[in-house]
Protein backbone atom coordinates (compact mmCIF):
# COMPACT_ATOMS: atom_id res chain seq x y z
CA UNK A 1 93.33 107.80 120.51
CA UNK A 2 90.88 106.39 117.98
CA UNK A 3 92.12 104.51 115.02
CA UNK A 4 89.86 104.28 111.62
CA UNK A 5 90.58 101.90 108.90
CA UNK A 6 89.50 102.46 105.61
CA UNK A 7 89.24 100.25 102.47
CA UNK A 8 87.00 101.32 99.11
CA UNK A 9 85.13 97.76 99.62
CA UNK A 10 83.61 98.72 103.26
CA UNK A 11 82.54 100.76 105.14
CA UNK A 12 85.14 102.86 108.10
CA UNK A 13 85.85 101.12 111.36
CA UNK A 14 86.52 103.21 113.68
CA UNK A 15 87.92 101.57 117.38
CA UNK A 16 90.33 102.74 120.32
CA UNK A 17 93.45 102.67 119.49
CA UNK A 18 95.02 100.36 122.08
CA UNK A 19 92.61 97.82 120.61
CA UNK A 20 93.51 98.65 116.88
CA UNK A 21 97.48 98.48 117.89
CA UNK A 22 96.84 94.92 119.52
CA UNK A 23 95.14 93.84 116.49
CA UNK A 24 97.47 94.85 113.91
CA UNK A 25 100.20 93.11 115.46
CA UNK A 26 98.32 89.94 115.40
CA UNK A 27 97.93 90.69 111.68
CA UNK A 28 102.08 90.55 111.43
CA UNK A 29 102.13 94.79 111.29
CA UNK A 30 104.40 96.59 113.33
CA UNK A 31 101.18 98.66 114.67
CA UNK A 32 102.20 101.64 113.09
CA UNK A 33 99.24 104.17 113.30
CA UNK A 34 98.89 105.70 110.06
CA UNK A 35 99.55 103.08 107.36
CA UNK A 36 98.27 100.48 105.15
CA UNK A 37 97.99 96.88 103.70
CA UNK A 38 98.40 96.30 99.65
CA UNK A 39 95.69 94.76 98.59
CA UNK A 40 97.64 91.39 97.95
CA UNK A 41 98.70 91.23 101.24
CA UNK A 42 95.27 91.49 103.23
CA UNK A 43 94.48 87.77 102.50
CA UNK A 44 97.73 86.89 104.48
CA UNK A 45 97.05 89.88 107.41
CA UNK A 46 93.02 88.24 107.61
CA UNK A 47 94.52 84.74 108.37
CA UNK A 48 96.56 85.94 110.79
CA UNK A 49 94.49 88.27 112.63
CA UNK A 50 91.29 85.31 112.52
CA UNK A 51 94.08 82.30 113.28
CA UNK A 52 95.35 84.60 116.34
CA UNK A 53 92.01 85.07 117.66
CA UNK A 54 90.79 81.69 117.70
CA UNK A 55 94.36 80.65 119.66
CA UNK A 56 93.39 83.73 122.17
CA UNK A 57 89.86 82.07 122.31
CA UNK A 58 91.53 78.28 123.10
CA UNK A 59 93.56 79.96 126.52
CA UNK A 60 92.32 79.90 129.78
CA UNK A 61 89.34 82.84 130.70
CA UNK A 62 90.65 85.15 133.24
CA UNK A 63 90.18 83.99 136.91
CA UNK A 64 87.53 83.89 138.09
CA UNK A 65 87.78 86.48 140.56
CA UNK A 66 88.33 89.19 137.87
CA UNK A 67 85.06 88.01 136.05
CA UNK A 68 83.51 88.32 138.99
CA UNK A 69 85.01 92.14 139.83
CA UNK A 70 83.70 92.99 136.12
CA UNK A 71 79.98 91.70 136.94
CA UNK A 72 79.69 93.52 139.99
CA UNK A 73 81.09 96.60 138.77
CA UNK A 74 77.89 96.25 136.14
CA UNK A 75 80.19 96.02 132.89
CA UNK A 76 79.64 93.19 130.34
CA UNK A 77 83.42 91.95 129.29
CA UNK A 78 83.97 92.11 125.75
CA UNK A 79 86.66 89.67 124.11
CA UNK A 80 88.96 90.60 121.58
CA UNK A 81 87.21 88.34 119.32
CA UNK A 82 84.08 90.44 119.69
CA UNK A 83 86.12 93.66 119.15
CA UNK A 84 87.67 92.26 116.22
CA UNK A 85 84.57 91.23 114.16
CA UNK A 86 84.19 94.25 112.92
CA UNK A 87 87.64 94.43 111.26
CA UNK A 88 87.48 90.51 109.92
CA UNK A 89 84.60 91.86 107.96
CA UNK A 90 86.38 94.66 106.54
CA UNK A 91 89.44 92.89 105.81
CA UNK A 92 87.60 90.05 104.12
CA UNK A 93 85.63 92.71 102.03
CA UNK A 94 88.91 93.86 100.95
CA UNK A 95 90.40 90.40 100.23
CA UNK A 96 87.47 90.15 98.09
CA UNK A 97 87.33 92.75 96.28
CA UNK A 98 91.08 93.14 95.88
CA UNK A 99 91.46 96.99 97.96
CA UNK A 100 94.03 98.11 100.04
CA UNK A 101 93.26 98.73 103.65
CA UNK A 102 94.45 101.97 105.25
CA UNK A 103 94.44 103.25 108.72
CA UNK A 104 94.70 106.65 110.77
């Protein structure tokens, strides 16, 4: 499943949906694939989603072993934090321009 969220002050994100799920629960949403932020409430959902990511950032990396298992395999892990970017930017587009955010 891909998920796509829209808002009038950006332009679409589009991202898998296990991905989108995760990060609209750190926003406080139930993860609800379609549905929406009010635009007063996407200044709240950005801190959440940006103060969730840096506390993911401050654990512990996965063992080493698994980093290890990635490299050989030839893949370059991506963090959440990387996979998020994307949305911050749309989110804080939003926030400033006062939009709603929708998803599907």
């Amino acid at each position: 499943m891909l998920v796509t969220f829209r808002t009038d002050a950006y332009p679409n994100i589009t991202m898998f949906g296990d991905v989108a799920v995760r990060l609209l629960k750190m926003m406080g949403h139930s993860g609800t694939v379609p549905s929406a932020i009010l635009a007063e409430d996407v200044p709240d959902a950005l801190q959440r989603l940006k103060a969730a990511i840096a506390e993911q950032g401050a654990q512990p990396a996965d063992t080493q072993a698994d980093a290890e298992q990635e490299n050989e395999q030839g893949e370059i892990p991506v963090s959440l934090g990387q996979r998020a970017f994307p949305l911050i930017e749309l989110l804080e587009a939003a926030a400033e321009q006062g939009s709603d955010v929708t998803w599907s």
